[in-house]
PDB file of N, CA and C in Angstrom:
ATOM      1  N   UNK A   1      87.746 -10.843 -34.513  1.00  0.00           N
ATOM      2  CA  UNK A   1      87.150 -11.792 -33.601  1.00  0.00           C
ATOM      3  C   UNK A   1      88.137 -12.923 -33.268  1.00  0.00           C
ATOM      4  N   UNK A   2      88.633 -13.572 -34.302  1.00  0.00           N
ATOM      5  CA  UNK A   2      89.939 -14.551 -34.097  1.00  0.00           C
ATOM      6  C   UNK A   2      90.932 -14.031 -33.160  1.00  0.00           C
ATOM      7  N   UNK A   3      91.341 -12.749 -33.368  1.00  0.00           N
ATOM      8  CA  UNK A   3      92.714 -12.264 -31.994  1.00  0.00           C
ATOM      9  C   UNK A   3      91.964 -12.253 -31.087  1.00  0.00           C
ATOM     10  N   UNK A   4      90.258 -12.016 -30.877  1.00  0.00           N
ATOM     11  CA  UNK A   4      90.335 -11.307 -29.362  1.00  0.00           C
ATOM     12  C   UNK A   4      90.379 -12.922 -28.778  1.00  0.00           C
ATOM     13  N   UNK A   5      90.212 -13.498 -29.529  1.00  0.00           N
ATOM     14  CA  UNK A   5      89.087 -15.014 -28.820  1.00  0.00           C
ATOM     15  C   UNK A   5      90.556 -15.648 -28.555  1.00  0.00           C
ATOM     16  N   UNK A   6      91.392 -15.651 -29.860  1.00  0.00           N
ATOM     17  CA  UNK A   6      93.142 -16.503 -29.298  1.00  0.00           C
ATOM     18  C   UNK A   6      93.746 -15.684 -28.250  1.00  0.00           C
ATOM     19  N   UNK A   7      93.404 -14.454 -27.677  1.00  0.00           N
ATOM     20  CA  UNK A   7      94.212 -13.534 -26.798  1.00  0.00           C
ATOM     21  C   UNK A   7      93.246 -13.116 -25.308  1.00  0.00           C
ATOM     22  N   UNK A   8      92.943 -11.970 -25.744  1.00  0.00           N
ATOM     23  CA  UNK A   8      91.983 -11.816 -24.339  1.00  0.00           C
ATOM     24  C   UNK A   8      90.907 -12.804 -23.991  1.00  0.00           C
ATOM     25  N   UNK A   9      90.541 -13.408 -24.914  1.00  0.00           N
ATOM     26  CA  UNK A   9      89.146 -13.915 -24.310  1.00  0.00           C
ATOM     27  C   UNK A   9      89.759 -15.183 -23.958  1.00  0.00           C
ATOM     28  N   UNK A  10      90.758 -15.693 -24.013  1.00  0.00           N
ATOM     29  CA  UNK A  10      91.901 -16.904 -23.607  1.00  0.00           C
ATOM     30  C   UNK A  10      92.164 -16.514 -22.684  1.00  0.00           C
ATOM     31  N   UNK A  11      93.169 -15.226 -22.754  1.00  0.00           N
ATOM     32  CA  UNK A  11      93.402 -14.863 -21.106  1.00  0.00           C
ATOM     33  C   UNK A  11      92.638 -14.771 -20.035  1.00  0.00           C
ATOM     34  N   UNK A  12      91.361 -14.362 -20.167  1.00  0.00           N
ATOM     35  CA  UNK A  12      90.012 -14.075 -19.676  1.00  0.00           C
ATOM     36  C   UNK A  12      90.146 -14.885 -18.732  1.00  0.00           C
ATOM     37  N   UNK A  13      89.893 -16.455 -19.162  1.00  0.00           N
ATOM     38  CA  UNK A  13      89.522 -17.586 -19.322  1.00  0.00           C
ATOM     39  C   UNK A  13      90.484 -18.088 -18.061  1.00  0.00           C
ATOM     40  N   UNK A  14      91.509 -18.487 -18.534  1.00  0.00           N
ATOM     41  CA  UNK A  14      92.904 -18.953 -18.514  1.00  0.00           C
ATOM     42  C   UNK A  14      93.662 -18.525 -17.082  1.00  0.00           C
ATOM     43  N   UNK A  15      93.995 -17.314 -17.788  1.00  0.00           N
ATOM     44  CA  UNK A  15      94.657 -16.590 -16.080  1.00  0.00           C
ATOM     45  C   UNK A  15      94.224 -16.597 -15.355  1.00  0.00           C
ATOM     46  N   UNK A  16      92.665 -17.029 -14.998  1.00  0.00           N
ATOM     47  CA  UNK A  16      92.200 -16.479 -13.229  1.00  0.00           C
ATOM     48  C   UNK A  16      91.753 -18.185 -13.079  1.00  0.00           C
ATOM     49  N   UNK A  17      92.357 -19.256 -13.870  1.00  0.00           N
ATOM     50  CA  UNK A  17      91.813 -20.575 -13.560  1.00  0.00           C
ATOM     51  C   UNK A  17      92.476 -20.915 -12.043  1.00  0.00           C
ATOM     52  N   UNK A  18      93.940 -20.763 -11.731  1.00  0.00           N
ATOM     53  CA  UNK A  18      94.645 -21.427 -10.459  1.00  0.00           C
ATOM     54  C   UNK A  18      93.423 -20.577  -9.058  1.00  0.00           C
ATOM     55  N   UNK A  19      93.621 -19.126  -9.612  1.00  0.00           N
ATOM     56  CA  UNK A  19      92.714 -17.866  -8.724  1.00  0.00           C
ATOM     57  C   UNK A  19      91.734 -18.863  -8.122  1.00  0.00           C
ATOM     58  N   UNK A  20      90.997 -19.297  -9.036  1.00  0.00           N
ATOM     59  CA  UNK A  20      89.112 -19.435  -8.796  1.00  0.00           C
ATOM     60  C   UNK A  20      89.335 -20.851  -7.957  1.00  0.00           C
ATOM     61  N   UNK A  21      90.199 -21.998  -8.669  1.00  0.00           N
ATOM     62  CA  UNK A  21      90.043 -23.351  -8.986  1.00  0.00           C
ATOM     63  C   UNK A  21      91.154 -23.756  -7.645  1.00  0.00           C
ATOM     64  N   UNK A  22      91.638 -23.147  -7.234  1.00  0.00           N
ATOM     65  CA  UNK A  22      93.095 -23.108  -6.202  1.00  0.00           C
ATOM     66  C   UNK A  22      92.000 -23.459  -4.622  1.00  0.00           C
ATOM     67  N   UNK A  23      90.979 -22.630  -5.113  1.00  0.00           N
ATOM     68  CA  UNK A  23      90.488 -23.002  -3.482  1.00  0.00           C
ATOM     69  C   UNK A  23      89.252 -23.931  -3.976  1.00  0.00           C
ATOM     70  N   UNK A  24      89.614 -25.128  -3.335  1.00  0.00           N
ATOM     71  CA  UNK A  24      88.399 -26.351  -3.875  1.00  0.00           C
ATOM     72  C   UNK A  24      87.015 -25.945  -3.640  1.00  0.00           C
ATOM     73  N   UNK A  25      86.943 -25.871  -2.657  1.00  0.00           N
ATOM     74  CA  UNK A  25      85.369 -25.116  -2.489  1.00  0.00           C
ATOM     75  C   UNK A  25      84.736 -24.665  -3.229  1.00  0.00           C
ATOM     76  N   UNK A  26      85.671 -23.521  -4.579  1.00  0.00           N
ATOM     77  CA  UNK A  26      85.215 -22.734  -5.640  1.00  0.00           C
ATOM     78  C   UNK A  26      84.654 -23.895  -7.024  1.00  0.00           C
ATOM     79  N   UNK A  27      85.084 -24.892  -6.741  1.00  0.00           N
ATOM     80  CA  UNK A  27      84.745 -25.851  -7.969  1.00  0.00           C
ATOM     81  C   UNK A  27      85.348 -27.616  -7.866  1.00  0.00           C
ATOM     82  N   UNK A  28      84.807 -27.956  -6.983  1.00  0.00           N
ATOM     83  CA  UNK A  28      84.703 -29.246  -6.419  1.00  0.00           C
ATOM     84  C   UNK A  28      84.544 -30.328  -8.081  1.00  0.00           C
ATOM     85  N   UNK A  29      85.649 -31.306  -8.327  1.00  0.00           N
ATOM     86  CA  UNK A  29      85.430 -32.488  -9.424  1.00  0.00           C
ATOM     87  C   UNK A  29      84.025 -33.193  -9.289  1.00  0.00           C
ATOM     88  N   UNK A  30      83.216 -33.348  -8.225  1.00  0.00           N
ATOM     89  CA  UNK A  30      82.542 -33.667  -8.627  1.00  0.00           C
ATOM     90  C   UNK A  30      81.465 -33.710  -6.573  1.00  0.00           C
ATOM     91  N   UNK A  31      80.175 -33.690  -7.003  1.00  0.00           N
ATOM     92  CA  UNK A  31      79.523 -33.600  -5.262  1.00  0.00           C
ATOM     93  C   UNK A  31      78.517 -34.574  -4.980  1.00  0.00           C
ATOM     94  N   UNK A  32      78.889 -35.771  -4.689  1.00  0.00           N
ATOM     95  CA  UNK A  32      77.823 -36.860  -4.657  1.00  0.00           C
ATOM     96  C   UNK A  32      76.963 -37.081  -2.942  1.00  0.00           C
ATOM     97  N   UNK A  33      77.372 -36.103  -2.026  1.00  0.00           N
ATOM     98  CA  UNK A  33      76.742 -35.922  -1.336  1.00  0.00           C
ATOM     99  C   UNK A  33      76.711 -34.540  -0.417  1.00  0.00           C
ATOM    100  N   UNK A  34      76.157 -34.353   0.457  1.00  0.00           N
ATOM    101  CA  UNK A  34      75.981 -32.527   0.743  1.00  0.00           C
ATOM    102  C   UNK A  34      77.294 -32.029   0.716  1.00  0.00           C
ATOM    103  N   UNK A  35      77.295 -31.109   0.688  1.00  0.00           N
ATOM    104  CA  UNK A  35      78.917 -30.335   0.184  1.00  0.00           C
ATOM    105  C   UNK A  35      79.719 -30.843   0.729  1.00  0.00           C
ATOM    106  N   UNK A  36      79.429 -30.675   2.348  1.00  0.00           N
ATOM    107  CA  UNK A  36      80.672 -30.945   3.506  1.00  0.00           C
ATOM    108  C   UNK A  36      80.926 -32.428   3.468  1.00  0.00           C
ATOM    109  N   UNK A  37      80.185 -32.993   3.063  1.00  0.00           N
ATOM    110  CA  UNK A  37      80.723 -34.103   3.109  1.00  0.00           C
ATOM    111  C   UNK A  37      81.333 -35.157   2.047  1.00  0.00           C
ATOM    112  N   UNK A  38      81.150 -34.620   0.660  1.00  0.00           N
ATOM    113  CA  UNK A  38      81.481 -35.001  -0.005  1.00  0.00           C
ATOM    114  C   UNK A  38      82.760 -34.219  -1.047  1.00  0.00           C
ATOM    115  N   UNK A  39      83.380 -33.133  -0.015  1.00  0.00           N
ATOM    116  CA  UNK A  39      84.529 -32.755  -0.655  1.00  0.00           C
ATOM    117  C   UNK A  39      86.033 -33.819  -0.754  1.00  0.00           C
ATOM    118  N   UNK A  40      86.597 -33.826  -2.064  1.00  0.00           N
ATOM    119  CA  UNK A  40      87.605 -34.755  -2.142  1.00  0.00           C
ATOM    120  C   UNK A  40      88.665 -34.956  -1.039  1.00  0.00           C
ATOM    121  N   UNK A  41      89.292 -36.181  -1.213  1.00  0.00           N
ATOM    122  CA  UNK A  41      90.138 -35.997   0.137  1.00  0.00           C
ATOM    123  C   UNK A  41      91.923 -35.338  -0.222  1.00  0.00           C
ATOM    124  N   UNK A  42      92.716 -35.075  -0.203  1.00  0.00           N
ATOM    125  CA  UNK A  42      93.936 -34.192   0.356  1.00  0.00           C
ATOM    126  C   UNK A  42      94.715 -34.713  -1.235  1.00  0.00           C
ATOM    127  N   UNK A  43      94.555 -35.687  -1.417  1.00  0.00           N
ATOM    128  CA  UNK A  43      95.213 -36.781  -2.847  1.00  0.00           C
ATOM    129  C   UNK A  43      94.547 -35.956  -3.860  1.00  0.00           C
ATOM    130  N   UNK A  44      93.386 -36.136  -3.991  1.00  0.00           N
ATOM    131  CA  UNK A  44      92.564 -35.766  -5.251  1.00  0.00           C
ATOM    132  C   UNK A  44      92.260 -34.298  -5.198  1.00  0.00           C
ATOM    133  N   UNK A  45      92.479 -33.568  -4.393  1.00  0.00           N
ATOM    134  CA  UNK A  45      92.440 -32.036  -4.244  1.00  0.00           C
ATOM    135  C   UNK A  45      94.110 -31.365  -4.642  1.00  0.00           C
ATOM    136  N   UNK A  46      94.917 -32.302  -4.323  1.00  0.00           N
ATOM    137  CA  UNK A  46      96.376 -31.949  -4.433  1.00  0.00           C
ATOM    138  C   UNK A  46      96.941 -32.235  -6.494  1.00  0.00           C
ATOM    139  N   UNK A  47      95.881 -33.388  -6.796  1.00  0.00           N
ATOM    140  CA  UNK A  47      96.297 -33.681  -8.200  1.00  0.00           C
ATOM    141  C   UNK A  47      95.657 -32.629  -9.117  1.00  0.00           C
ATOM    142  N   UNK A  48      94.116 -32.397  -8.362  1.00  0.00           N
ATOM    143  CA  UNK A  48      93.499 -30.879  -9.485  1.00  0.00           C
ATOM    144  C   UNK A  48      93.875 -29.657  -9.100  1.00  0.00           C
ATOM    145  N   UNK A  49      95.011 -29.352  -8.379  1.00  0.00           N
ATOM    146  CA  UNK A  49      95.380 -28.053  -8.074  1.00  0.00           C
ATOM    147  C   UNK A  49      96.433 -27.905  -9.231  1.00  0.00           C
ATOM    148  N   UNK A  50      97.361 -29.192  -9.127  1.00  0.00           N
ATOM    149  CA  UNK A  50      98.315 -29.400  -9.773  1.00  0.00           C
ATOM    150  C   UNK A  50      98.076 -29.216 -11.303  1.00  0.00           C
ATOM    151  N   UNK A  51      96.998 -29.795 -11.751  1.00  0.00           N
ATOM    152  CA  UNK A  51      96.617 -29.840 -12.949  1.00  0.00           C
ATOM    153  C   UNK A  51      95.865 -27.810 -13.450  1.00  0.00           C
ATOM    154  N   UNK A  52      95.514 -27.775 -12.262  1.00  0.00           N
ATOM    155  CA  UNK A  52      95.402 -25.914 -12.583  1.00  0.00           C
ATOM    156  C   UNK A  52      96.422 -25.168 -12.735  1.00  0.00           C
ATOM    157  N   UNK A  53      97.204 -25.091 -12.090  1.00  0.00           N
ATOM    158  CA  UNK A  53      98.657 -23.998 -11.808  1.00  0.00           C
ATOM    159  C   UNK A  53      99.405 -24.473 -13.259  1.00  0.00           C
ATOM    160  N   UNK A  54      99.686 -25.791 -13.565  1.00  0.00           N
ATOM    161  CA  UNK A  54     100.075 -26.510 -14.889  1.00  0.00           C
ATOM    162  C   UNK A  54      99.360 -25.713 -16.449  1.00  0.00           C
ATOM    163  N   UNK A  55      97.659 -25.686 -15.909  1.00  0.00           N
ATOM    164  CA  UNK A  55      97.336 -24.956 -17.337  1.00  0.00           C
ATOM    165  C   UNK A  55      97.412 -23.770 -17.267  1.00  0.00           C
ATOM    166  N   UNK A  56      97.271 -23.027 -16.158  1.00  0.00           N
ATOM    167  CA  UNK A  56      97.558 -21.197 -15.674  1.00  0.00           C
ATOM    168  C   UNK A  56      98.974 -20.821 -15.828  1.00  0.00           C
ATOM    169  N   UNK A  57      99.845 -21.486 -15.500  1.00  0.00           N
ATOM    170  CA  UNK A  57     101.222 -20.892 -15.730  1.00  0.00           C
ATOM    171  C   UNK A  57     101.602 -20.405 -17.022  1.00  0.00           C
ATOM    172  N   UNK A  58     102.567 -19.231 -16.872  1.00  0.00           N
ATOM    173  CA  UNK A  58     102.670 -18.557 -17.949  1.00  0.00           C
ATOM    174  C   UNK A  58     103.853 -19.026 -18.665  1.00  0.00           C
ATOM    175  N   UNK A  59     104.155 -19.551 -19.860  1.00  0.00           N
ATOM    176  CA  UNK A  59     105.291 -19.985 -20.233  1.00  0.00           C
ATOM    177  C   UNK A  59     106.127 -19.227 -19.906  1.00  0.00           C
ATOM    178  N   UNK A  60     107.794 -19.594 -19.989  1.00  0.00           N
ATOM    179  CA  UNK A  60     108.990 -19.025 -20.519  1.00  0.00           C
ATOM    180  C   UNK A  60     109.209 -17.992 -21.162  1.00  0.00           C
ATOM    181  N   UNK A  61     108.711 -18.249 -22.620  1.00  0.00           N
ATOM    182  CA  UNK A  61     108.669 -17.379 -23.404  1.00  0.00           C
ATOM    183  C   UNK A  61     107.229 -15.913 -23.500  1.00  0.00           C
ATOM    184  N   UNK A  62     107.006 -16.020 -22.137  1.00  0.00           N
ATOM    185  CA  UNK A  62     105.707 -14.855 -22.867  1.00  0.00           C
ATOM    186  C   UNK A  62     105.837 -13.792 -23.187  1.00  0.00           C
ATOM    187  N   UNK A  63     106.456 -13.213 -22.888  1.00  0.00           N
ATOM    188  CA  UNK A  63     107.434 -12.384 -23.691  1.00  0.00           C
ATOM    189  C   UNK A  63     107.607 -12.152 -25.304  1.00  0.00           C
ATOM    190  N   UNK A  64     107.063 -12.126 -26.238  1.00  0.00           N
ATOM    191  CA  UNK A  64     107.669 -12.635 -27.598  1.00  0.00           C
ATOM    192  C   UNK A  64     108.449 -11.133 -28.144  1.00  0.00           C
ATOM    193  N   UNK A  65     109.448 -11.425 -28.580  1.00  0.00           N
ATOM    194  CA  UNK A  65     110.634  -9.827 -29.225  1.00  0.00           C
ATOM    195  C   UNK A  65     110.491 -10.277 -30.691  1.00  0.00           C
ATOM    196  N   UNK A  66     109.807 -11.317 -31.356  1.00  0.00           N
ATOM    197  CA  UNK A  66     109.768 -11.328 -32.844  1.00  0.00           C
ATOM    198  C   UNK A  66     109.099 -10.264 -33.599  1.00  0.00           C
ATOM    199  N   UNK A  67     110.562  -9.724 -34.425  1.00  0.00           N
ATOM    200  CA  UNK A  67     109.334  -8.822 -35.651  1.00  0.00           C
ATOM    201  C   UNK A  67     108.872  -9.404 -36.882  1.00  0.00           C
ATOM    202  N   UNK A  68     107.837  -9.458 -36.847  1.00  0.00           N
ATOM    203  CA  UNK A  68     107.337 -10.039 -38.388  1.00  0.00           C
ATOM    204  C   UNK A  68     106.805  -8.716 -38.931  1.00  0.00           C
ATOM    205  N   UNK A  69     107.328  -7.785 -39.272  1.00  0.00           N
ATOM    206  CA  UNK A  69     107.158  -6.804 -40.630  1.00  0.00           C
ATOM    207  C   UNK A  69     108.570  -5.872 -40.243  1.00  0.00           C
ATOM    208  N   UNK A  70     108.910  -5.715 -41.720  1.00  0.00           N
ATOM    209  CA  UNK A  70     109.747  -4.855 -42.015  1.00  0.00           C
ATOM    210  C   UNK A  70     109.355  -3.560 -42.331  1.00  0.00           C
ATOM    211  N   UNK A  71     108.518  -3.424 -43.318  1.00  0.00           N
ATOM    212  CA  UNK A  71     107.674  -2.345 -44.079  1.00  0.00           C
ATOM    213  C   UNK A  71     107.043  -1.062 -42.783  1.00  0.00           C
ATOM    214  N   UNK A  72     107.447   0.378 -43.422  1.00  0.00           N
ATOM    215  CA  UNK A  72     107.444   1.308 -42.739  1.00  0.00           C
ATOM    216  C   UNK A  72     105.675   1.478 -41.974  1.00  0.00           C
ATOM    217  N   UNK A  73     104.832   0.987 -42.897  1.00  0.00           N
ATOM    218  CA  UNK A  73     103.511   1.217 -41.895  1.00  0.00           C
ATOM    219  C   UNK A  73     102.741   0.061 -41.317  1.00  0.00           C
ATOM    220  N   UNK A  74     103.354  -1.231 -41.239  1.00  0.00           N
ATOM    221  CA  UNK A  74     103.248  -1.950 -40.400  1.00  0.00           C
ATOM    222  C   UNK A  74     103.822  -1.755 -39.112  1.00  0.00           C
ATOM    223  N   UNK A  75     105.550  -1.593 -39.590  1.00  0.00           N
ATOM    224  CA  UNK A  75     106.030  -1.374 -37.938  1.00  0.00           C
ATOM    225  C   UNK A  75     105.314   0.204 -37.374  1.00  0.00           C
ATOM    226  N   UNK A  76     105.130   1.021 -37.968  1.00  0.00           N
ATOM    227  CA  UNK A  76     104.740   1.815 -36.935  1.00  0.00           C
ATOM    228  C   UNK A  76     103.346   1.586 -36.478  1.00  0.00           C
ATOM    229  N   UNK A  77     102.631   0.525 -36.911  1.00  0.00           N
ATOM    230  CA  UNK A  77     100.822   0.785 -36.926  1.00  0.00           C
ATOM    231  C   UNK A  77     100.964  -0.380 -36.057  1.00  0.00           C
ATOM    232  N   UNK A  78     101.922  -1.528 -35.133  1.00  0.00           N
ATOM    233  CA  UNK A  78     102.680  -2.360 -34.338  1.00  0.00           C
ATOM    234  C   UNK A  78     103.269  -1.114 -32.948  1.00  0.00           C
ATOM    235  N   UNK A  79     103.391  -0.188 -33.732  1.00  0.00           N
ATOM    236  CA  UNK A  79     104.068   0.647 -32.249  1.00  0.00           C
ATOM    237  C   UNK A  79     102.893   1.691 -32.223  1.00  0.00           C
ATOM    238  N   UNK A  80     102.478   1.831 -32.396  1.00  0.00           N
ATOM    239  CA  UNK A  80     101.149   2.646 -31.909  1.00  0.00           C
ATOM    240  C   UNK A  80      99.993   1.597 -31.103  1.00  0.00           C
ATOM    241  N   UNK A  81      99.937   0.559 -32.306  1.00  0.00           N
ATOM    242  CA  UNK A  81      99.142  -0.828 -31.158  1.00  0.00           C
ATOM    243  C   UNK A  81      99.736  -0.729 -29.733  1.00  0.00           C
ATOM    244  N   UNK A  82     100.908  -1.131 -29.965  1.00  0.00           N
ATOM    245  CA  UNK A  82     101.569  -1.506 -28.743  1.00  0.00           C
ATOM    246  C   UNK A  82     101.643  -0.370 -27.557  1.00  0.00           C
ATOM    247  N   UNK A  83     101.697   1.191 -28.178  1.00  0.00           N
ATOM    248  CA  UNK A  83     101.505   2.410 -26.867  1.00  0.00           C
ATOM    249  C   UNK A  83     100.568   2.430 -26.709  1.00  0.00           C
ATOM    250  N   UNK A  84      99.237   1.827 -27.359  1.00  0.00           N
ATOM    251  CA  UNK A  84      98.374   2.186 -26.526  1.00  0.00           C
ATOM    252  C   UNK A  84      97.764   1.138 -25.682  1.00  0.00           C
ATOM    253  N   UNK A  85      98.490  -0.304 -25.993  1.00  0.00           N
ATOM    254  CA  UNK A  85      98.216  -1.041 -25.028  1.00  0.00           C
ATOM    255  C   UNK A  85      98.707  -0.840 -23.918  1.00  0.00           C
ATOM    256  N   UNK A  86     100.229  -0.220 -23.705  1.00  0.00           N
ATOM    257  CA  UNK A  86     100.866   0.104 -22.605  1.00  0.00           C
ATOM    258  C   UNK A  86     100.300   1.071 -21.929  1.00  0.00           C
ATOM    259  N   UNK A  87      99.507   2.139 -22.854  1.00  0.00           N
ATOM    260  CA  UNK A  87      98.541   3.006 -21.895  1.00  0.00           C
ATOM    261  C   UNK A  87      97.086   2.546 -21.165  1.00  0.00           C
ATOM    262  N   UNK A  88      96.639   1.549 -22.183  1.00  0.00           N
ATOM    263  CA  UNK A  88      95.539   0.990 -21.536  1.00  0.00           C
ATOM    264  C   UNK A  88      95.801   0.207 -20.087  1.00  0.00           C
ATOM    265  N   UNK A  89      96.953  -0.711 -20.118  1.00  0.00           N
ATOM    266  CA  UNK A  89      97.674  -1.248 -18.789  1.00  0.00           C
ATOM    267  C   UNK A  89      97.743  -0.486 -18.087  1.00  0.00           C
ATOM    268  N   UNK A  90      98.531   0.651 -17.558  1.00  0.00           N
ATOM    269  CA  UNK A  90      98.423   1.491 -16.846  1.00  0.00           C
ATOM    270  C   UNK A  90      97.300   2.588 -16.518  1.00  0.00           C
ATOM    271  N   UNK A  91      95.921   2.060 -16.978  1.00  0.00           N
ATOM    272  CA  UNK A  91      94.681   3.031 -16.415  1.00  0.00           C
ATOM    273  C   UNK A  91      94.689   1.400 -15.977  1.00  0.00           C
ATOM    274  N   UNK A  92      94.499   0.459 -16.274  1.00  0.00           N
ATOM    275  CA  UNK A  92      93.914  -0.782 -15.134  1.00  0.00           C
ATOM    276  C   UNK A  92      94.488  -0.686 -13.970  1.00  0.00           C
ATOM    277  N   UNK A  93      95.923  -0.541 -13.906  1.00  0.00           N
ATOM    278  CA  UNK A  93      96.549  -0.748 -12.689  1.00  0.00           C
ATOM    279  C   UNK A  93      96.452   0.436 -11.990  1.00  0.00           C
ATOM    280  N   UNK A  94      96.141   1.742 -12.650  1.00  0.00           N
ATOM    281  CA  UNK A  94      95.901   2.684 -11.236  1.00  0.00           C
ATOM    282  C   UNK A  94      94.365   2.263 -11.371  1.00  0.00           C
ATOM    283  N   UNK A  95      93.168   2.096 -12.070  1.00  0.00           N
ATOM    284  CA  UNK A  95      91.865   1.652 -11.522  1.00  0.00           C
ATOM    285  C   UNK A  95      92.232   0.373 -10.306  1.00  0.00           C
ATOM    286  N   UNK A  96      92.508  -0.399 -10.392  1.00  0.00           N
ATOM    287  CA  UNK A  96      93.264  -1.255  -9.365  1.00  0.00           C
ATOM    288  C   UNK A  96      93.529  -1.062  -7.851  1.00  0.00           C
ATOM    289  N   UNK A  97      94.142  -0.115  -7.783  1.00  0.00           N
ATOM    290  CA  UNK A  97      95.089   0.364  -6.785  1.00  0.00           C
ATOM    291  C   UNK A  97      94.564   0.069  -5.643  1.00  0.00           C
ATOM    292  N   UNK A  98      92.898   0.788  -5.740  1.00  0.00           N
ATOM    293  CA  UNK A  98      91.949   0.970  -4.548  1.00  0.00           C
ATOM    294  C   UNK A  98      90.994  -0.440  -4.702  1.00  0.00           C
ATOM    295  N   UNK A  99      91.175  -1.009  -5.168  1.00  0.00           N
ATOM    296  CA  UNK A  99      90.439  -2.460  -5.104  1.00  0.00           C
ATOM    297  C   UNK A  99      91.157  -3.265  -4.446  1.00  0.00           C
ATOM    298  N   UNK A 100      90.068  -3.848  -3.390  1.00  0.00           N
ATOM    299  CA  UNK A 100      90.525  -5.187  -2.547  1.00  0.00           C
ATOM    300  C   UNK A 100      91.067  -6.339  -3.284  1.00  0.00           C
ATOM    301  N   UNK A 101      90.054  -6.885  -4.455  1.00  0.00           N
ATOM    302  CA  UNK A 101      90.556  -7.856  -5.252  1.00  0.00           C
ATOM    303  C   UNK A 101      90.560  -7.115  -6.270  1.00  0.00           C
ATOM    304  N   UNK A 102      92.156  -6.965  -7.123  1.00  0.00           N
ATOM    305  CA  UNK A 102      92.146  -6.032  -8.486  1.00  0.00           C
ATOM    306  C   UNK A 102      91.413  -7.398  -9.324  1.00  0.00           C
ATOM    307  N   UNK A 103      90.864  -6.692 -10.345  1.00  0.00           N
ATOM    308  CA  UNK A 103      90.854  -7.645 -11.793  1.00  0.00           C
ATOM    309  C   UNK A 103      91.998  -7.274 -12.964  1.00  0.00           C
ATOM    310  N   UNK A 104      92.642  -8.245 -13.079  1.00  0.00           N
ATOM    311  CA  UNK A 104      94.325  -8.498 -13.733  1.00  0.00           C
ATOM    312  C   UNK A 104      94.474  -9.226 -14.664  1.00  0.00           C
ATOM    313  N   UNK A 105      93.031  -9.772 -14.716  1.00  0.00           N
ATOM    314  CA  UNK A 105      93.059 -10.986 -16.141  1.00  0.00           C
ATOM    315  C   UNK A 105      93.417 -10.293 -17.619  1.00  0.00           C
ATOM    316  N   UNK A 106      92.326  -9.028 -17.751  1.00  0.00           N
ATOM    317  CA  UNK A 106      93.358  -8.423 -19.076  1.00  0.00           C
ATOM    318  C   UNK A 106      93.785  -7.332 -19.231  1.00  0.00           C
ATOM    319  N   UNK A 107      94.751  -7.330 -18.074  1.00  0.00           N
ATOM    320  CA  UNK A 107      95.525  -6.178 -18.302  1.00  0.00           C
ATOM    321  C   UNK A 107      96.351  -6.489 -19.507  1.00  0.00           C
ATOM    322  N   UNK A 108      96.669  -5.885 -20.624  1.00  0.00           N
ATOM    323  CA  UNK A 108      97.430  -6.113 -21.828  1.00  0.00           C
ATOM    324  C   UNK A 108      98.709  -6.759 -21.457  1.00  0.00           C
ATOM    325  N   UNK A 109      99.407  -6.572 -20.384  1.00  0.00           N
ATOM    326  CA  UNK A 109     100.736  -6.674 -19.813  1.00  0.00           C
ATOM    327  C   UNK A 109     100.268  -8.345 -19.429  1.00  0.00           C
ATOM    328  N   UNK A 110      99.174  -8.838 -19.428  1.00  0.00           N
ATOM    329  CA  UNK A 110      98.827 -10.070 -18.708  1.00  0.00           C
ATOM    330  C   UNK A 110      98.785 -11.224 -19.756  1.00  0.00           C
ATOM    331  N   UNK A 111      98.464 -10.450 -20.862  1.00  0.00           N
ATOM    332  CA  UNK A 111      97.386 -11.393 -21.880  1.00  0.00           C
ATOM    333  C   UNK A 111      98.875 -11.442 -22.687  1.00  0.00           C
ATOM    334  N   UNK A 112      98.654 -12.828 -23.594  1.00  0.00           N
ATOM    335  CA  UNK A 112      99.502 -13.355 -24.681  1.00  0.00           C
ATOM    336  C   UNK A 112      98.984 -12.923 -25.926  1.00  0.00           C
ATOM    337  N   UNK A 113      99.730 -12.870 -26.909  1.00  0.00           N
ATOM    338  CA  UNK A 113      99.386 -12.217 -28.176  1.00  0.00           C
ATOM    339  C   UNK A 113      98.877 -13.294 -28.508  1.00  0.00           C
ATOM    340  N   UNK A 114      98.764 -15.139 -28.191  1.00  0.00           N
ATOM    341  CA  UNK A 114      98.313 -15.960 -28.915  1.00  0.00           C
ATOM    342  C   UNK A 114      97.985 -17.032 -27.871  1.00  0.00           C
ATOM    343  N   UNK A 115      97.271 -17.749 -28.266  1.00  0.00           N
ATOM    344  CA  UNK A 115      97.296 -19.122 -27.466  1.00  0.00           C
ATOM    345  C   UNK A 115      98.103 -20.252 -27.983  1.00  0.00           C
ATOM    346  N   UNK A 116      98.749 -19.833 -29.034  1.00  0.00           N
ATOM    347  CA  UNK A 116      99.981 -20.712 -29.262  1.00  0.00           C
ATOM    348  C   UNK A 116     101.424 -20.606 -28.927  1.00  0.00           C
ATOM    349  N   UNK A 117     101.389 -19.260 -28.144  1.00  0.00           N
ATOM    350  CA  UNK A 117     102.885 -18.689 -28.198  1.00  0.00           C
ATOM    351  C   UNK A 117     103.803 -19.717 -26.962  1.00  0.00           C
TER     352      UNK A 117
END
């Protein structure tokens, strides 16, 4: 429960925030009068975009090449994890293909092994 919640259910979360939050309409700071008229003006729409793309961006490093095990049935029970995440990625992306809007949030290839990495 701890990996899925620090990993996919982060990514879940996380990756489709700029997606959803990018077009104001989808989630307005705040609506003190009928929609149209109380959407923020160009300043305050430009600072919470900023503040989305800032928490959505994917670090530098997402990528991680660290091995933490030496021992013969860790690393291989690490490379079997890992082929079949690479196989699970590739049934999303051909399920994908034919979708107008794919869903990409957890494709394995998308998601971080941590929310600390």
């Amino acid at each position: 429960m701890v990996m899925f919640t620090a990993s996919a259910q982060h990514a879940a979360v996380n990756n489709a925030q700029l997606d959803y939050f990018g077009w104001m309409p989808n989630a307005p700071l705040g609506l003190m009068l009928s929609t149209v008229c109380s959407f923020p003006d160009v300043n305050s729409t430009m600072h919470g975009l900023a503040t989305v793309y800032l928490l959505s961006k994917k670090p530098a490093d997402f990528i991680r090449t660290d091995t933490h095990f030496t021992q013969s049935v860790p690393v291989e029970t690490v490379a079997r994890f890992r082929s079949d995440l690479k196989r699970l990625s590739c049934d999303i992306r051909t399920r994908n293909v034919d979708l107008k809007l794919p869903y990409v949030y957890l494709d394995p290839a998308s998601v971080e092994d941590s929310v600390t990495c």
